[in-house]
N, C-alpha and C. Protein backbone atom coordinates (compact mmCIF):
# COMPACT_ATOMS: atom_id res chain seq x y z
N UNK A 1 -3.77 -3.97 -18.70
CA UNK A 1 -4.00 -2.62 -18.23
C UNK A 1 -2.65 -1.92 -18.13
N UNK A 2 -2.80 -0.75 -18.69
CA UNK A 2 -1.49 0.22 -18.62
C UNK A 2 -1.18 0.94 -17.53
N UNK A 3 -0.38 0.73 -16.73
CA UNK A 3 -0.52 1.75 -15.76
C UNK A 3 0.71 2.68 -15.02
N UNK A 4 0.62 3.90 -14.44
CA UNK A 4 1.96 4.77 -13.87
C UNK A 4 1.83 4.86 -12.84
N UNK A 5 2.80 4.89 -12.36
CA UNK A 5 2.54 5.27 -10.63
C UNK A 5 2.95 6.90 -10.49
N UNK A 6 2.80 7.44 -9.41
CA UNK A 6 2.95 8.77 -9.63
C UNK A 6 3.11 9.26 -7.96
N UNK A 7 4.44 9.81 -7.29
CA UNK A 7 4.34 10.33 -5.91
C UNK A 7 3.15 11.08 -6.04
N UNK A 8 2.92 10.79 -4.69
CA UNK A 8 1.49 11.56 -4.24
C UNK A 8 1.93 13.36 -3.43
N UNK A 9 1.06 13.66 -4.29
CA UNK A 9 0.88 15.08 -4.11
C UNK A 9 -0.30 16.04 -3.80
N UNK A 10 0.37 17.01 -3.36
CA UNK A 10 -0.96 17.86 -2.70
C UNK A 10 -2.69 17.84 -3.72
N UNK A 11 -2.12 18.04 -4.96
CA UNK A 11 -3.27 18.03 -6.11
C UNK A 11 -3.78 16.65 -6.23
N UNK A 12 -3.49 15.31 -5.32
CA UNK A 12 -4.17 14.39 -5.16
C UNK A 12 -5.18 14.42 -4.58
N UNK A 13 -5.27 15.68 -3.87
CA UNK A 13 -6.24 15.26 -2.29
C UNK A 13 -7.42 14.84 -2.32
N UNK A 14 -8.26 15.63 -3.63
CA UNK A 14 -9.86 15.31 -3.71
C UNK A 14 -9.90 13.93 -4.41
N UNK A 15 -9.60 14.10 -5.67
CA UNK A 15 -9.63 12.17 -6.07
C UNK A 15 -8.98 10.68 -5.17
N UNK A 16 -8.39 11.58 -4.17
CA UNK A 16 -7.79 10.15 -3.53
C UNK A 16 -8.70 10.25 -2.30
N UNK A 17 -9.59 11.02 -2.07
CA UNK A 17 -10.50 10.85 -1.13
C UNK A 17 -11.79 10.17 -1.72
N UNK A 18 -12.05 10.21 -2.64
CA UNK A 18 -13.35 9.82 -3.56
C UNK A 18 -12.56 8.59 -4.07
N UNK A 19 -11.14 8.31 -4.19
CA UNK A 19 -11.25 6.67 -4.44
C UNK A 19 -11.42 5.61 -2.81
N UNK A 20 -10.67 6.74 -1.67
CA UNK A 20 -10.88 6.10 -0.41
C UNK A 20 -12.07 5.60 -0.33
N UNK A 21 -13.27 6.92 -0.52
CA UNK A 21 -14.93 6.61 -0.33
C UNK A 21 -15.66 5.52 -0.88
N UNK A 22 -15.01 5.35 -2.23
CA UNK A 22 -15.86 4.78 -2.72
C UNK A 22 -15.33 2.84 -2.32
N UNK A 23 -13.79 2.78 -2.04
CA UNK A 23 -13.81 1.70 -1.87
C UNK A 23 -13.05 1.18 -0.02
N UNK A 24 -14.06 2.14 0.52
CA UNK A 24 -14.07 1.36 1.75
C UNK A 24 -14.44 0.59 2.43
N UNK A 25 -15.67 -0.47 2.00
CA UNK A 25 -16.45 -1.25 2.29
C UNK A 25 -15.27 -2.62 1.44
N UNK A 26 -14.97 -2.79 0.35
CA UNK A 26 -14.24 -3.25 0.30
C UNK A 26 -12.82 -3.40 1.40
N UNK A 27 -12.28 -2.70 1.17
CA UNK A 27 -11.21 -2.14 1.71
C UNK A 27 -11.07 -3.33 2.77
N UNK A 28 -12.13 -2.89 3.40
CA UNK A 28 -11.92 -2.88 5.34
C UNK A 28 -12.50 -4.47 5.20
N UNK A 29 -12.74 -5.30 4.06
CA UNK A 29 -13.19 -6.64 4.49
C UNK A 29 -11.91 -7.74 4.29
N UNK A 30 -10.91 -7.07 4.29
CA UNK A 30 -9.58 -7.44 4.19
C UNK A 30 -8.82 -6.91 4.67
N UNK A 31 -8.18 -5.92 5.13
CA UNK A 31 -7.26 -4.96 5.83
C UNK A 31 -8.14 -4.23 6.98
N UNK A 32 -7.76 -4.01 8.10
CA UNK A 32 -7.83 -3.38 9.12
C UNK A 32 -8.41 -1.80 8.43
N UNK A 33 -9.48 -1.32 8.95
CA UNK A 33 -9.82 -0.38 8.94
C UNK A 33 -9.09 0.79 9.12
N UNK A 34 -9.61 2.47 8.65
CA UNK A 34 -8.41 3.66 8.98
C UNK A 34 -9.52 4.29 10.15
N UNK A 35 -10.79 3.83 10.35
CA UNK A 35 -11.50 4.84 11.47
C UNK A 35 -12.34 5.06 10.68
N UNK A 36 -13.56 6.10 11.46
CA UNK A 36 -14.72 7.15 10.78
C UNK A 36 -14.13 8.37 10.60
N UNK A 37 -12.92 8.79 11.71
CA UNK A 37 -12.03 9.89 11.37
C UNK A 37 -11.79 10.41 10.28
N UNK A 38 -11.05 9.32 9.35
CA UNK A 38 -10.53 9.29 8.37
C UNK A 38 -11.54 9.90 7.25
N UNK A 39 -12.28 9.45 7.15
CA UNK A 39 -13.40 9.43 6.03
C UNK A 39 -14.32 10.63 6.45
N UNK A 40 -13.95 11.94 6.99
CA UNK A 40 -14.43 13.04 7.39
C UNK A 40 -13.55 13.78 6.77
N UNK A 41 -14.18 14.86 5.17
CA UNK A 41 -13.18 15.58 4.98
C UNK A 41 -12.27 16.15 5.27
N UNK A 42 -12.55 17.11 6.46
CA UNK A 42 -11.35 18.12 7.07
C UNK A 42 -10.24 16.67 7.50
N UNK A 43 -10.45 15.09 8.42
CA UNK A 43 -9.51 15.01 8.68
C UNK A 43 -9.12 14.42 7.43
N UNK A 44 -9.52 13.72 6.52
CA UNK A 44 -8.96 13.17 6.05
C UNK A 44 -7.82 14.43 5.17
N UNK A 45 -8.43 15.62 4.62
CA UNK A 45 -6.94 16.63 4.29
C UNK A 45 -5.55 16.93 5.04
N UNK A 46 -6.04 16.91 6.75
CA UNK A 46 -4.99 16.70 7.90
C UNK A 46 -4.10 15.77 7.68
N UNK A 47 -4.81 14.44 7.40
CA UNK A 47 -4.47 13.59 7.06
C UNK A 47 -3.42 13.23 5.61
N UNK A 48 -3.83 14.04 4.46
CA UNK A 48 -2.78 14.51 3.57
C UNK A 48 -1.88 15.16 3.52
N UNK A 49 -1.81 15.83 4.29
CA UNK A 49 -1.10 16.91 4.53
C UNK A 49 -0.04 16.40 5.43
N UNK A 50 -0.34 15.72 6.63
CA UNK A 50 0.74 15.01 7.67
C UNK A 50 1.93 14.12 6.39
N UNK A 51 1.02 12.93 5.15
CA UNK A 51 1.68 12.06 4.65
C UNK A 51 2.97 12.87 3.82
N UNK A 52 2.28 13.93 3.67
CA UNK A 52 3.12 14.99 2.48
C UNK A 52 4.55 15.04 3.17
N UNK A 53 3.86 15.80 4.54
CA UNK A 53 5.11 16.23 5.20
C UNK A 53 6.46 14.95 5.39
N UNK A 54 5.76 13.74 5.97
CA UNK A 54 6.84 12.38 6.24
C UNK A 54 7.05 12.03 5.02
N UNK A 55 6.32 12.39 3.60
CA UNK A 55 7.77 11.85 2.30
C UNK A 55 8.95 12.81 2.23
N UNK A 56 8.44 14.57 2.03
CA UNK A 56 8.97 15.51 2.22
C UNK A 56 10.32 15.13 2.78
N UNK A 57 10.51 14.52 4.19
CA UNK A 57 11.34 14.64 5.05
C UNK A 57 12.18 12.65 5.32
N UNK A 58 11.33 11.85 3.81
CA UNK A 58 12.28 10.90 3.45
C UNK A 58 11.99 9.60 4.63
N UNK A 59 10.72 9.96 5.88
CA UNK A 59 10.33 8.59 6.21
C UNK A 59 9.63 7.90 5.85
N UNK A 60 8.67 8.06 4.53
CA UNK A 60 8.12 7.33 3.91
C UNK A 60 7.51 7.92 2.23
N UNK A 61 7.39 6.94 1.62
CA UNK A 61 6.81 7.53 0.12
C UNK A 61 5.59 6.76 -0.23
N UNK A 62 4.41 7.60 -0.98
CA UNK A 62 3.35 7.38 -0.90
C UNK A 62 2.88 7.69 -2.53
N UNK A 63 2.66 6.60 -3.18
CA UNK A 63 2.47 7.08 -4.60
C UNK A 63 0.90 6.49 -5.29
N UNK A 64 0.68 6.60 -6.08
CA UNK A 64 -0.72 6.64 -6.80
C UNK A 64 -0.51 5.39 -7.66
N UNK A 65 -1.47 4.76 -8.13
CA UNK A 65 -1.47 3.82 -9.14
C UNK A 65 -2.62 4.69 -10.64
N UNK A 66 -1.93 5.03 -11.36
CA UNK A 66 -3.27 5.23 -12.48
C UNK A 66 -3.30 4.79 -13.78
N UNK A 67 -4.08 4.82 -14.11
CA UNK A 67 -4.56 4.19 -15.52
C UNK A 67 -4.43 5.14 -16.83
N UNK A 68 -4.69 4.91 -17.88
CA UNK A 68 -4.54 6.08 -18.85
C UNK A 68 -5.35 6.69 -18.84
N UNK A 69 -6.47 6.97 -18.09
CA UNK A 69 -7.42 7.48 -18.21
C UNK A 69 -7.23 8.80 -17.22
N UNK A 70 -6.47 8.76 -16.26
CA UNK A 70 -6.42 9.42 -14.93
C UNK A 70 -6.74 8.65 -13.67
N UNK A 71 -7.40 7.46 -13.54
CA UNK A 71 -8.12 7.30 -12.18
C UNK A 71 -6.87 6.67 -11.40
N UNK A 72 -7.71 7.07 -10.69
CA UNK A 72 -7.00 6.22 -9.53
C UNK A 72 -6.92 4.91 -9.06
N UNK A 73 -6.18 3.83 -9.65
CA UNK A 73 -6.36 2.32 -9.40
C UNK A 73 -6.21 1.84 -8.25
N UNK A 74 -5.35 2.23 -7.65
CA UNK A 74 -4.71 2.03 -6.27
C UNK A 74 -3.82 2.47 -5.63
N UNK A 75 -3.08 2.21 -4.86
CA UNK A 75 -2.38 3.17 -4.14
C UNK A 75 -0.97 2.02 -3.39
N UNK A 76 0.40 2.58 -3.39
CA UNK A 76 1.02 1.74 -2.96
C UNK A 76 2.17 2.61 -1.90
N UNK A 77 2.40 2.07 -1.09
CA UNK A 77 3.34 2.96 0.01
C UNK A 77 4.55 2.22 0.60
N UNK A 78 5.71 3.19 0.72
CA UNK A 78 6.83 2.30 1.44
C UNK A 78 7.00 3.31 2.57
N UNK A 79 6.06 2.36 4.17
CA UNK A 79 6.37 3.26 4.88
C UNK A 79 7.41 2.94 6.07
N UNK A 80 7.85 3.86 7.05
CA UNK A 80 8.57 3.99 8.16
C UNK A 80 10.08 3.58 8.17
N UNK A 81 10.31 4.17 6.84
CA UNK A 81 12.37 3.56 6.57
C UNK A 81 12.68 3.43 7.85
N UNK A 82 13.27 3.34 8.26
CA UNK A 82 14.26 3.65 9.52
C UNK A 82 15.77 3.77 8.87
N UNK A 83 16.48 3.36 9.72
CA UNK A 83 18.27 4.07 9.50
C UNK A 83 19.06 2.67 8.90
N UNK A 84 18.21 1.66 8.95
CA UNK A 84 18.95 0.30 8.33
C UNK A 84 18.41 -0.19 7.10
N UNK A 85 17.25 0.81 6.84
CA UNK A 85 17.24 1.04 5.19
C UNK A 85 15.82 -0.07 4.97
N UNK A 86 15.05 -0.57 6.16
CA UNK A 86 13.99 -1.65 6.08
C UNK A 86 13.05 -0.09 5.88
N UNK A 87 11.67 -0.87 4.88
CA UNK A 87 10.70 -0.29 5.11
C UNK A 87 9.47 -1.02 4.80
N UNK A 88 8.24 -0.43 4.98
CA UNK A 88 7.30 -1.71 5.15
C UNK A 88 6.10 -1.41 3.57
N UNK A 89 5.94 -2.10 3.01
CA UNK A 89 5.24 -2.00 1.89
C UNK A 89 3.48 -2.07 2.35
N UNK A 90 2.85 -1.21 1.65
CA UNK A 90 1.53 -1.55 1.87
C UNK A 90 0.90 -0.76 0.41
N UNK A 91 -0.16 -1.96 -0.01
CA UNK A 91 -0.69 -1.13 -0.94
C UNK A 91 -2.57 -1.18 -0.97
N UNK A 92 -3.38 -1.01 -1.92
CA UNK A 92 -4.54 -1.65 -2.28
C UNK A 92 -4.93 -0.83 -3.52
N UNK A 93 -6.17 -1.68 -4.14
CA UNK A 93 -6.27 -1.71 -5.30
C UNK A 93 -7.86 -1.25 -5.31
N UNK A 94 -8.42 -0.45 -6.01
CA UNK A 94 -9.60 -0.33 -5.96
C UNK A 94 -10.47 -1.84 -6.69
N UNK A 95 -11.94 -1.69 -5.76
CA UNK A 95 -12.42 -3.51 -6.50
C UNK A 95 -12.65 -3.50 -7.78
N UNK A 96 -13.04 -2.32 -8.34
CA UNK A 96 -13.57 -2.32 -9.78
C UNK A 96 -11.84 -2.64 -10.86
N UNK A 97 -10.42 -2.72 -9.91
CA UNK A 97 -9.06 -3.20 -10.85
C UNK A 97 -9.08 -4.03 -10.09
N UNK A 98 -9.23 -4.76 -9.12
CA UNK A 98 -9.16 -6.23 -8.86
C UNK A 98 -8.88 -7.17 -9.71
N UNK A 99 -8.23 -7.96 -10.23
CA UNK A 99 -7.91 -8.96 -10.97
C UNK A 99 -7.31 -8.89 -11.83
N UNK A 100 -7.00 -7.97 -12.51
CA UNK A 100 -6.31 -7.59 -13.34
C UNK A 100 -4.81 -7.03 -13.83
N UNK A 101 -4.10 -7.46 -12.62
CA UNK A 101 -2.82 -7.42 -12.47
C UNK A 101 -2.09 -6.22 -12.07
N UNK A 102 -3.31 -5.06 -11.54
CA UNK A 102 -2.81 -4.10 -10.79
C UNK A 102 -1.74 -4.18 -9.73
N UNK A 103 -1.83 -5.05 -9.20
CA UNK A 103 -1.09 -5.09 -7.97
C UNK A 103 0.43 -5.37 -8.06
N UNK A 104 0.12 -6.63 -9.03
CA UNK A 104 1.39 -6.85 -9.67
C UNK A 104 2.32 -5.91 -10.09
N UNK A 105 1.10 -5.37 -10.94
CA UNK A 105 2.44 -3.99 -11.43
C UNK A 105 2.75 -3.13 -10.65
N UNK A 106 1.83 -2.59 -9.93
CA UNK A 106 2.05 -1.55 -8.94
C UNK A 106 3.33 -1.77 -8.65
N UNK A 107 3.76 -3.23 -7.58
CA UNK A 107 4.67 -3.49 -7.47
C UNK A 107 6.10 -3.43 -8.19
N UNK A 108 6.08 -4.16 -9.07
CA UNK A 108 6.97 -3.89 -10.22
C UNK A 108 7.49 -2.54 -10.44
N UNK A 109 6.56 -1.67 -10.56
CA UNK A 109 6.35 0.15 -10.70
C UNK A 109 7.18 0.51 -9.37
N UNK A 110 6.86 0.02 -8.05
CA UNK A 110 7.69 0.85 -6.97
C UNK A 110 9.10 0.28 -6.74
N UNK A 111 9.35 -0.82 -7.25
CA UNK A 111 10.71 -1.17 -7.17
C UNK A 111 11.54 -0.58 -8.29
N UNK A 112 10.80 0.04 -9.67
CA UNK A 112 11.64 0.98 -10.47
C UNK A 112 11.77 1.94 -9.80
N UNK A 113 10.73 2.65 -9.06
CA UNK A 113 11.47 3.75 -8.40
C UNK A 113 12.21 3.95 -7.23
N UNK A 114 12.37 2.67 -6.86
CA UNK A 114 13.37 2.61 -5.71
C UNK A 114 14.87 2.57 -6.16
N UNK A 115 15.08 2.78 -7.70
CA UNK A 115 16.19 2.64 -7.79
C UNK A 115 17.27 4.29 -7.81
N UNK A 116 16.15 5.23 -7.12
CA UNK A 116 16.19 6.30 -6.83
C UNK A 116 16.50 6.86 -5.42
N UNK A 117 16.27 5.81 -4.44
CA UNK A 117 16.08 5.88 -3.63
C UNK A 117 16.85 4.50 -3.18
N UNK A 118 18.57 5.17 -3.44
CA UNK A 118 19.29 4.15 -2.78
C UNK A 118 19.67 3.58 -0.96
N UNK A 119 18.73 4.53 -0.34
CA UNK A 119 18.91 3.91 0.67
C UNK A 119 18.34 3.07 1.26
N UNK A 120 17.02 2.46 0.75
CA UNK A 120 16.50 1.28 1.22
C UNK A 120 16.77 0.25 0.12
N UNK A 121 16.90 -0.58 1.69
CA UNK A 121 17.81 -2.15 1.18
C UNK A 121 16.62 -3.22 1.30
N UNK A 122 15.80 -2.98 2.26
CA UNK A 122 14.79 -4.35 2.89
C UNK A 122 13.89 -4.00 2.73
N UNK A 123 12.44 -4.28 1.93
CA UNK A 123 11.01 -3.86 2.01
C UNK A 123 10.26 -5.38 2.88
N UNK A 124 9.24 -5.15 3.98
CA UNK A 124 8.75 -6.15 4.84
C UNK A 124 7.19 -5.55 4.23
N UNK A 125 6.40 -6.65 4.33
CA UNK A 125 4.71 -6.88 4.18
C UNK A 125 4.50 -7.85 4.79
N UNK A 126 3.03 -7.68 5.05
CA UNK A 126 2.15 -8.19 5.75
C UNK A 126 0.65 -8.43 4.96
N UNK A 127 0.04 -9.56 4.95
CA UNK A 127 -1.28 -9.80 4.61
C UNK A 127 -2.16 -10.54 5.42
N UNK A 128 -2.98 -10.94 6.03
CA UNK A 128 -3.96 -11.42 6.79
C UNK A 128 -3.90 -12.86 5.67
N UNK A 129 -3.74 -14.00 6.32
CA UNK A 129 -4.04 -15.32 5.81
C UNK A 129 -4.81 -16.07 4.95
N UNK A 130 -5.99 -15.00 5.22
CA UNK A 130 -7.41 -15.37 4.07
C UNK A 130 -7.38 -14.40 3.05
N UNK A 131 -5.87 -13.76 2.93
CA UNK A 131 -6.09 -12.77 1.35
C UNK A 131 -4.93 -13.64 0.45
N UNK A 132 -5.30 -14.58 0.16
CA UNK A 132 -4.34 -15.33 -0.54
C UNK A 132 -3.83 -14.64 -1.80
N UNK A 133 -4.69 -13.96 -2.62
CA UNK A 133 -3.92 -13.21 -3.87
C UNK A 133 -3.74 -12.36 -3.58
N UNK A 134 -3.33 -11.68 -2.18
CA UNK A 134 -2.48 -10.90 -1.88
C UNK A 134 -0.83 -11.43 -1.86
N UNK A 135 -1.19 -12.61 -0.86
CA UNK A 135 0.38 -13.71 -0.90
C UNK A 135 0.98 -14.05 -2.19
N UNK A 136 0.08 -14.05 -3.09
CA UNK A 136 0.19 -14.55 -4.20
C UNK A 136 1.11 -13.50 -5.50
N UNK A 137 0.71 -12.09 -5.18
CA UNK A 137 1.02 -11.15 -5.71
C UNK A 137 2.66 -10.58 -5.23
N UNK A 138 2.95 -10.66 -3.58
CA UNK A 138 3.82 -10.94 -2.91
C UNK A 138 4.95 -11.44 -3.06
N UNK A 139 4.38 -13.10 -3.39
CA UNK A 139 5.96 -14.09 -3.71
C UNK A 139 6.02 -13.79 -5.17
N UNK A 140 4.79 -13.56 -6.21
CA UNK A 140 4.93 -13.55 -7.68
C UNK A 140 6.02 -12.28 -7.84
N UNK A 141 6.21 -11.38 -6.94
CA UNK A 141 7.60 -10.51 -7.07
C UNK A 141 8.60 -10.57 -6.36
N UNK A 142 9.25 -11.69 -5.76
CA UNK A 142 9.75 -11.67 -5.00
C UNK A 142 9.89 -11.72 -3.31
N UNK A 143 8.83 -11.59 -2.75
CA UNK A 143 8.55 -11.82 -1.26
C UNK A 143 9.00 -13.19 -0.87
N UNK A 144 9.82 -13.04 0.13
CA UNK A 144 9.97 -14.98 0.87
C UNK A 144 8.62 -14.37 1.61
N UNK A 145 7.88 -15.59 1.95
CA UNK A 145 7.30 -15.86 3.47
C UNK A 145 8.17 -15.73 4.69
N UNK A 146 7.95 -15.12 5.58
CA UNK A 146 9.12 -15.48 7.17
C UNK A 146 8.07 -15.65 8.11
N UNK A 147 6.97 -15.65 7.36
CA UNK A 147 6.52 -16.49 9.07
C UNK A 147 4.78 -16.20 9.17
N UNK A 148 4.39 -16.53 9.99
CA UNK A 148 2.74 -16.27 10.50
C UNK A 148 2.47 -15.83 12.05
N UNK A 149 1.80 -14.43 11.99
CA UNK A 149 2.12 -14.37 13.58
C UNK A 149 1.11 -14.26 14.26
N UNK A 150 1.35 -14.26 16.12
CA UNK A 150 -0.15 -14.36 16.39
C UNK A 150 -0.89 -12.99 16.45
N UNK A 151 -0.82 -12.06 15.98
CA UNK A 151 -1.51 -10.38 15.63
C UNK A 151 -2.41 -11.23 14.65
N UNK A 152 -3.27 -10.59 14.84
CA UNK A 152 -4.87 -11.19 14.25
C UNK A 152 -5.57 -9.59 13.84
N UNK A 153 -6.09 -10.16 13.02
CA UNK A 153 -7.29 -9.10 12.39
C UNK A 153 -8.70 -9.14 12.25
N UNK A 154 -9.45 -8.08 12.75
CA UNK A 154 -11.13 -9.28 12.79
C UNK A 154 -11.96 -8.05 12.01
N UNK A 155 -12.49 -8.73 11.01
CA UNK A 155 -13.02 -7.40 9.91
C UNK A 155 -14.27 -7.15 10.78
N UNK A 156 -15.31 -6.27 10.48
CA UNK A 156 -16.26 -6.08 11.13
C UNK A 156 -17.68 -7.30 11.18
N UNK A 157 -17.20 -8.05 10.41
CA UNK A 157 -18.50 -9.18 9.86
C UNK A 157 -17.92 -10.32 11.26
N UNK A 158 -16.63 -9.81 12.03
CA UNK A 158 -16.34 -10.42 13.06
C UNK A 158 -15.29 -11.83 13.19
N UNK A 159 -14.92 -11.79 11.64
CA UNK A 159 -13.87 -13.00 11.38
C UNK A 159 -12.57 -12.18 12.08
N UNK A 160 -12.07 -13.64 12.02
CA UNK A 160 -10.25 -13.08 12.37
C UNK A 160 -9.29 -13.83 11.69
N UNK A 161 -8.68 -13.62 11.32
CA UNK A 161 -7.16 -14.02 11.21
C UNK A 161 -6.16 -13.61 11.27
N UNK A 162 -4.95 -14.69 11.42
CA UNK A 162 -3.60 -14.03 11.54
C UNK A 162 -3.06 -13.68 10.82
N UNK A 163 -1.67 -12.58 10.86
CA UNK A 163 -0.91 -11.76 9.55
C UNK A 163 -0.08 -12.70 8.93
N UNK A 164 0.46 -12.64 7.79
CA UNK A 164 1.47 -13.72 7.28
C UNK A 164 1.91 -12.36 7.02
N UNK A 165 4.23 -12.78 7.22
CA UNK A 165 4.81 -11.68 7.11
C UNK A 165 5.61 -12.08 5.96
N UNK A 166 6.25 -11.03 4.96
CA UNK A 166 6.92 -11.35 3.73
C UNK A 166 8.19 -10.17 4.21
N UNK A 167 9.38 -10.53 3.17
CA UNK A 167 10.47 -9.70 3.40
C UNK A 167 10.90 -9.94 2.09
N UNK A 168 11.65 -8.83 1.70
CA UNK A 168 12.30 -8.96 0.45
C UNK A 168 13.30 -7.94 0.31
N UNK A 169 14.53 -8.82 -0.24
CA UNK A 169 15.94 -7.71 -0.11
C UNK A 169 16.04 -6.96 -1.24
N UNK A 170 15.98 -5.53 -0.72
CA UNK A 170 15.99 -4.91 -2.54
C UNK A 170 17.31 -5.09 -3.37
N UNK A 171 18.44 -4.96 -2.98
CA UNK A 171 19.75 -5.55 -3.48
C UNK A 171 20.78 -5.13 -2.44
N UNK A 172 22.26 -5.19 -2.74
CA UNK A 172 22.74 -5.26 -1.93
C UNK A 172 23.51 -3.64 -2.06
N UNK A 173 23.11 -2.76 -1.21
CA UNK A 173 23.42 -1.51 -1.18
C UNK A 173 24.66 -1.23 -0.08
């Protein structure tokens, strides 16, 4: 699969709400839920509009995964820099690109454009224990493991587990 990543922009708003919709049942059986909030047009535009403003202003970047087609594959984010240049990676993949090495690249894709963005040095992630090809996708680019903690996650079907944390030095800036 071919794919670009692309900062997210205002002209995202309706397709990245219709990829939210359609894969939130997924979503949320692995990652912590965003609310019913979220998934209510007006907030969820509030909600675009806030992310716009914190890349705008360089505390976080929020970009698109797409295909040649236009869609939207997934979505990958480096959020909450702070002043020592750490920031925290989070992404997901819609289920219908599941397996197919989206993630991988995604990845791959945001560390080219970090070479734009010389002030972050440290990207940190997190995955819940039972998403193993998440871990998998993780160390396959570079992530050490640093640890397993006791913050737990319990999807709505009522399981839980704990986060496994990854760190990875982007180079030496």
């Amino acid at each position: 699969m071919n794919l670009t990543i692309t900062k997210l922009k205002a002209e995202d708003e309706e397709s990245l709400y219709q990829f939210e919709l359609e894969n939130r049942t997924y979503f949320e059986e692995m990652i912590p839920g965003r609310g019913d909030d979220y998934y209510v047009y007006r907030e969820f535009r509030r909600n675009h509009r806030t992310l716009l403003q914190e890349q705008e202003e360089n505390g976080s970047y929020f970009y698109l995964l797409k295909n040649d087609q236009a869609e939207i594959v997934g979505r990958i984010n480096l959020v909450d820099l702070n002043e020592q240049g750490v920031g925290s990676l989070g992404y997901r993949i819609g289920k219908r690109f599941v397996g197919q090495g989206a993630a991988t690249q995604a990845i791959k894709l945001l560390f080219k454009e970090l070479t734009n963005l010389p002030q972050v040095r440290v990207i940190e992630a997190k995955t819940t224990t039972n998403h193993l090809s998440s871990q998998k996708v993780l160390m396959n680019n570079g992530f050490e493991k640093v640890g397993v903690t006791s913050e737990t996650y319990r999807n709505a079907s009522g399981e839980e587990w704990p986060f496994v944390h990854f760190r990875k030095e982007v180079c030496e800036k």
